[in-house]
C-alpha atoms as a PDB file:
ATOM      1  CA  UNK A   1       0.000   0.000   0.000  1.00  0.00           C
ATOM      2  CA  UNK A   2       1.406   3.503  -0.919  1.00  0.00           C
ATOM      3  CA  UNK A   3       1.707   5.822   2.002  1.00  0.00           C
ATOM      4  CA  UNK A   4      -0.881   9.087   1.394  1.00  0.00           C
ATOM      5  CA  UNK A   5      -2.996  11.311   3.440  1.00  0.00           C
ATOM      6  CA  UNK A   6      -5.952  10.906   4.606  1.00  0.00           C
ATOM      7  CA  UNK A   7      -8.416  11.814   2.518  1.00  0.00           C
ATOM      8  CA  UNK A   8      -8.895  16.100   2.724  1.00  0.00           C
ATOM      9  CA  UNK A   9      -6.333  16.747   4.966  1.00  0.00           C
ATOM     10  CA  UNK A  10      -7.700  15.616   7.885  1.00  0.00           C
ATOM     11  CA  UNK A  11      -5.784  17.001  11.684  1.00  0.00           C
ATOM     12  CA  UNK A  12      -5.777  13.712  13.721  1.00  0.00           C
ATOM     13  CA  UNK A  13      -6.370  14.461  17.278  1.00  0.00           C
ATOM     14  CA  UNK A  14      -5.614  11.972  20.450  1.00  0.00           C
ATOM     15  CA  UNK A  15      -6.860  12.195  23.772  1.00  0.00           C
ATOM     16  CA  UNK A  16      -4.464   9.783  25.309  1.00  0.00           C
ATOM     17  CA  UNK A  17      -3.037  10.387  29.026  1.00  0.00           C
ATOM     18  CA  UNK A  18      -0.616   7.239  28.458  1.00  0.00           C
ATOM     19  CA  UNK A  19       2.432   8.124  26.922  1.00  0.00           C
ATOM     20  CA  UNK A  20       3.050   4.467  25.890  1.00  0.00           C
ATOM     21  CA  UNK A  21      -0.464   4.644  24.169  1.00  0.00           C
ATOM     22  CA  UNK A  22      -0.270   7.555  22.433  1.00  0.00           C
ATOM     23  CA  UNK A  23       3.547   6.771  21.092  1.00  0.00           C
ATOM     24  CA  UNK A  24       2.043   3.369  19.744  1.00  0.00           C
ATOM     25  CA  UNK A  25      -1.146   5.225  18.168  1.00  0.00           C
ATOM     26  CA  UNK A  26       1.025   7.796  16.558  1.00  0.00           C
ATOM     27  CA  UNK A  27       3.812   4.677  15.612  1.00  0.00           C
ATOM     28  CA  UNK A  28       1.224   3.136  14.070  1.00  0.00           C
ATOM     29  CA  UNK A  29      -1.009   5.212  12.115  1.00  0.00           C
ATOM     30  CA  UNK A  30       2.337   6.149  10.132  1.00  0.00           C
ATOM     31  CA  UNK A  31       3.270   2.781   9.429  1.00  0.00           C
ATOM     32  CA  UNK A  32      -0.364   1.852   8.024  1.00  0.00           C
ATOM     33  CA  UNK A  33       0.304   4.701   5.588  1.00  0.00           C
ATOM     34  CA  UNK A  34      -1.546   8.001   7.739  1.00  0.00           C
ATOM     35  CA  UNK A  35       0.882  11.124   7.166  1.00  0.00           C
ATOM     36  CA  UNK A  36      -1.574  13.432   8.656  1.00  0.00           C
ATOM     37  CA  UNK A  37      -1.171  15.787  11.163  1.00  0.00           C
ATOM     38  CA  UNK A  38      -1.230  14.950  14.701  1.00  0.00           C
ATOM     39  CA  UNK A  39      -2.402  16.685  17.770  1.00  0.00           C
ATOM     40  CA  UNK A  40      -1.680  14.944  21.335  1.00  0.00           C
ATOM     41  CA  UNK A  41      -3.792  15.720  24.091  1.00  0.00           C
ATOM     42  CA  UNK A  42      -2.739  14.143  27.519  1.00  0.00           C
ATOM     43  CA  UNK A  43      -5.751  15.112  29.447  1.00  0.00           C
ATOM     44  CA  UNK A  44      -9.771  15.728  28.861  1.00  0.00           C
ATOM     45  CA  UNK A  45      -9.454  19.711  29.614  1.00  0.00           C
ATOM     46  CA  UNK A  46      -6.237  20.140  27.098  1.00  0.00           C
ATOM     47  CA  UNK A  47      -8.841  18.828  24.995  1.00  0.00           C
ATOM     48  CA  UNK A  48     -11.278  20.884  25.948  1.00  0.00           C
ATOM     49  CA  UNK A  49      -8.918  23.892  25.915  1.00  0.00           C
ATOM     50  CA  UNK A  50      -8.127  23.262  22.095  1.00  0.00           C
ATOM     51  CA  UNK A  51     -11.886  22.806  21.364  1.00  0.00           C
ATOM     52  CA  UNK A  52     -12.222  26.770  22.619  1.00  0.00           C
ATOM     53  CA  UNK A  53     -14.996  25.360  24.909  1.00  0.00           C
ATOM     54  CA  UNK A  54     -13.801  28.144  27.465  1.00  0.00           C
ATOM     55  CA  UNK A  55     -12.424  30.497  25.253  1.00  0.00           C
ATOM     56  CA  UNK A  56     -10.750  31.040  21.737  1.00  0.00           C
ATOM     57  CA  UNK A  57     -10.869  27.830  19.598  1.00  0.00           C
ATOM     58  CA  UNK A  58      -7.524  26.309  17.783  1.00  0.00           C
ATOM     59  CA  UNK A  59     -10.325  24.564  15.450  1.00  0.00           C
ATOM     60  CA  UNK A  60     -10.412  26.129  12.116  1.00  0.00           C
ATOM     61  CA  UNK A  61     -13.785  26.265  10.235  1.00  0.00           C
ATOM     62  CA  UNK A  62     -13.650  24.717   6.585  1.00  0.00           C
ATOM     63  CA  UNK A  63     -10.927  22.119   8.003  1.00  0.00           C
ATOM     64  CA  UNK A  64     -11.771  18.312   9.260  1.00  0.00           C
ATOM     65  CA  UNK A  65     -10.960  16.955  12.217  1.00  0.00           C
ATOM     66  CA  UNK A  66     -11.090  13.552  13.535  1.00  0.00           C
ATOM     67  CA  UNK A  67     -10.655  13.029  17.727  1.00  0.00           C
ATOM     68  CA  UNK A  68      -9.431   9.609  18.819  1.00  0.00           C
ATOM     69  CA  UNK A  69     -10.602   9.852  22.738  1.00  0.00           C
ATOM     70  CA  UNK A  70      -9.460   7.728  25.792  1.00  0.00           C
ATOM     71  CA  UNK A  71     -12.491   7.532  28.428  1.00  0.00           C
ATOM     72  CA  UNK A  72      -9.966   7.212  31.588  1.00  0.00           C
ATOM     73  CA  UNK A  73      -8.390  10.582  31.700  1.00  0.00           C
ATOM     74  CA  UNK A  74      -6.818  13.349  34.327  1.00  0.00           C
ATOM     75  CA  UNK A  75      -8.783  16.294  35.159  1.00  0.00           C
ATOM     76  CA  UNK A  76     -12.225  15.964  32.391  1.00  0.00           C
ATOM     77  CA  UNK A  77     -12.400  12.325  31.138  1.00  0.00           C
ATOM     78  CA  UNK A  78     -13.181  11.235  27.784  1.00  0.00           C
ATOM     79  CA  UNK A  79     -16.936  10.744  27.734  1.00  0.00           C
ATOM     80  CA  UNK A  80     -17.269  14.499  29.611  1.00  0.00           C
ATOM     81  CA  UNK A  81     -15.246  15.619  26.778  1.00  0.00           C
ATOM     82  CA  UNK A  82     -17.251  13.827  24.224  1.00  0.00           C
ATOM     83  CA  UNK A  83     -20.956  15.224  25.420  1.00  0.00           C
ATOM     84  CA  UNK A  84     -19.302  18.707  25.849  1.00  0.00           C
ATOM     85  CA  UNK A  85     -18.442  18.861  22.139  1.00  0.00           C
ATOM     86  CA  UNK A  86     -21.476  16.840  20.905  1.00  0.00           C
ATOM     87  CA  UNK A  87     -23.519  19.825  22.395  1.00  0.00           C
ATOM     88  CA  UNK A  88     -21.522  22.568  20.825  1.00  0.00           C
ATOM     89  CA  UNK A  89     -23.120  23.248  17.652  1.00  0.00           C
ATOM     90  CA  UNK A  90     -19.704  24.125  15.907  1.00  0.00           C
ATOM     91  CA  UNK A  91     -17.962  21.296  17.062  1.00  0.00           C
ATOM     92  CA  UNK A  92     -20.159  18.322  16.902  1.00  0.00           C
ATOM     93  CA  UNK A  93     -19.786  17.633  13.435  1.00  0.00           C
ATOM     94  CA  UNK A  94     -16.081  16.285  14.261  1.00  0.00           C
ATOM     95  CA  UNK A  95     -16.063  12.571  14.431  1.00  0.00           C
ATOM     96  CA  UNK A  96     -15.124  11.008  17.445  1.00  0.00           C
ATOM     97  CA  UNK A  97     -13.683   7.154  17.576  1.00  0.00           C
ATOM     98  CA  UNK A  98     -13.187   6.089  21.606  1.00  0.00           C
ATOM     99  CA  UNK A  99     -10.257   4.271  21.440  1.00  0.00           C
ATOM    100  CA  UNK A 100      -9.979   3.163  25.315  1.00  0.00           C
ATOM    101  CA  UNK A 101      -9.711  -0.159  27.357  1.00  0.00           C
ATOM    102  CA  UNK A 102     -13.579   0.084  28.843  1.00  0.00           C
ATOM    103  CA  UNK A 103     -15.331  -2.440  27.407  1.00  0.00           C
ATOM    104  CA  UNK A 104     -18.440  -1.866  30.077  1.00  0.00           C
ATOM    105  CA  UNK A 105     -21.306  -2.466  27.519  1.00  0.00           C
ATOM    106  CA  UNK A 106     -22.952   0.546  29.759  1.00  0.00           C
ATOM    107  CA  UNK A 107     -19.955   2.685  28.857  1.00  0.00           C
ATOM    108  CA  UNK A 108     -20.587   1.777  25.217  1.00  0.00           C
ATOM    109  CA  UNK A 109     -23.941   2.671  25.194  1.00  0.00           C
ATOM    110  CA  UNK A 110     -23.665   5.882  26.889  1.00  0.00           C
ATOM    111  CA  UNK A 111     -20.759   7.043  24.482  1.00  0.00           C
ATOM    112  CA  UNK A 112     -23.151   6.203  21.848  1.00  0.00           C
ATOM    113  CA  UNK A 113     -25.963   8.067  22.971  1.00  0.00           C
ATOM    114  CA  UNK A 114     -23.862  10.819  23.500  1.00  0.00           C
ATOM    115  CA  UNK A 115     -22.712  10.925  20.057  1.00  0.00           C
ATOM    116  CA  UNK A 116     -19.790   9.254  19.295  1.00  0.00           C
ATOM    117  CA  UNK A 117     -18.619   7.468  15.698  1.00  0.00           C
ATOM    118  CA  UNK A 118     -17.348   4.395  16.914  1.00  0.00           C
ATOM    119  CA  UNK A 119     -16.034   2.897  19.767  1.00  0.00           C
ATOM    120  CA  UNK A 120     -12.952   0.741  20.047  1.00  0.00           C
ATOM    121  CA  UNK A 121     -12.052  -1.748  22.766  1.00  0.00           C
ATOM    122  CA  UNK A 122      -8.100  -1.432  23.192  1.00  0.00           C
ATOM    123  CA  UNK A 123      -7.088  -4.750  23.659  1.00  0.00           C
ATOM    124  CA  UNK A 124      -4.254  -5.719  26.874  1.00  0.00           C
ATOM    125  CA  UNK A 125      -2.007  -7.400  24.431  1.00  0.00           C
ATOM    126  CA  UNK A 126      -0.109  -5.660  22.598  1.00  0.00           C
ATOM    127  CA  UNK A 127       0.334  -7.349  19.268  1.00  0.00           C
ATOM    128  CA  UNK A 128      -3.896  -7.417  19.390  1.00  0.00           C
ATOM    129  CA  UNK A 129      -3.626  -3.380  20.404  1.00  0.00           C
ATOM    130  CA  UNK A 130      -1.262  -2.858  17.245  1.00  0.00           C
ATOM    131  CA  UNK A 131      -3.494  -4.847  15.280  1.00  0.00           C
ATOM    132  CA  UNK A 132      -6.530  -3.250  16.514  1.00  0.00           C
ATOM    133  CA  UNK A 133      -4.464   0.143  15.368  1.00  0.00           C
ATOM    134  CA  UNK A 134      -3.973  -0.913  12.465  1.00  0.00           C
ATOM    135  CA  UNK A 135      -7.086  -1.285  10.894  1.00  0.00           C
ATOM    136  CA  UNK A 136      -8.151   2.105  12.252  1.00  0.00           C
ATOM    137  CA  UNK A 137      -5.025   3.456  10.045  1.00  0.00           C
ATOM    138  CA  UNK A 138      -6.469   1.601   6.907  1.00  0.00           C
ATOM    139  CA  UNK A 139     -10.061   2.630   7.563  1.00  0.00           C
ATOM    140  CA  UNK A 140      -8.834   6.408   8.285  1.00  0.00           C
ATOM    141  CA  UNK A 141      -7.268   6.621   4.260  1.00  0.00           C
ATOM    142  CA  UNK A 142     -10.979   5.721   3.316  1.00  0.00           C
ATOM    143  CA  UNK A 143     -13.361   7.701   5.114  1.00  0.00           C
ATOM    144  CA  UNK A 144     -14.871  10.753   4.102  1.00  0.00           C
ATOM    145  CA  UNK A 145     -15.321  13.486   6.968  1.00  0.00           C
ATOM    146  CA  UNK A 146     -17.011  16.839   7.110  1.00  0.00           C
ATOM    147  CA  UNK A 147     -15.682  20.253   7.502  1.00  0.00           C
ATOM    148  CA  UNK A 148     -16.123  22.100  10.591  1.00  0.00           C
ATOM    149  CA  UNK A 149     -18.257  24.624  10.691  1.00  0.00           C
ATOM    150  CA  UNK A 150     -20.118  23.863   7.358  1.00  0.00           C
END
């Protein structure tokens, strides 16, 4: 496979408090091919902070945006983070995938109900998490997403 961008120029953002984590996601997009831009969050109100929920927003209309979002976080956790944006009528357009180690089939339903794209068990292994990663690379050079703000 031939290493492009994801489709429109697409900012990659990750919600991911462990360093280990976020090193592998980032490791791993590239190597499935994803050359987009990244943006590491290590904590729900970083998130939050970028967003502009509180103030002036880093998110720039006409681009697209997809948020990769750990539930366990410091501070505002991931599914606080995820309702917060999915109420924001600028901002809930942006896809969200919860990439996080909850696999509480109450968890899953509430991050669905609050809005989210997909949500993705990490598995404890490793070779099943880089797998796991992966496939979210490949699927990320196929999927269309919107614009923000349009």
């Amino acid at each position: 496979m031939s290493t492009q961008e994801v489709k429109h120029s697409v900012t990659i953002l990750i919600a991911e408090d462990d360093d280990g984590h976020a090193e592998l996601i980032q490791d791993l997009l590239v190597e499935t091919g994803v050359k987009n831009p990244v943006r590491r969050f290590r904590d729900g109100q970083e998130v939050l902070d970028f967003l502009g929920e509180n103030g002036e927003s880093k998110v720039q209309n006409g681009e697209r945006y997809l948020l990769l979002l750990d539930i366990r976080m410091p501070r505002v956790d991931g599914t606080e983070v995820l309702q917060r944006m999915k109420r924001h009528p600028r901002l809930k357009s942006i896809p969200v995938i919860m990439l996080t180690t909850t696999d509480d089939p109450r968890e899953v339903q509430k991050c669905y109900s609050a809005g989210c794209s997909f949500y993705i068990t990490k598995p404890v292994d490793f070779s099943r998490f880089a797998a796991v990663l992966r496939q979210v690379g490949m699927f990320l050079l196929v999927v269309q997403l919107p614009k923000v703000g349009e």
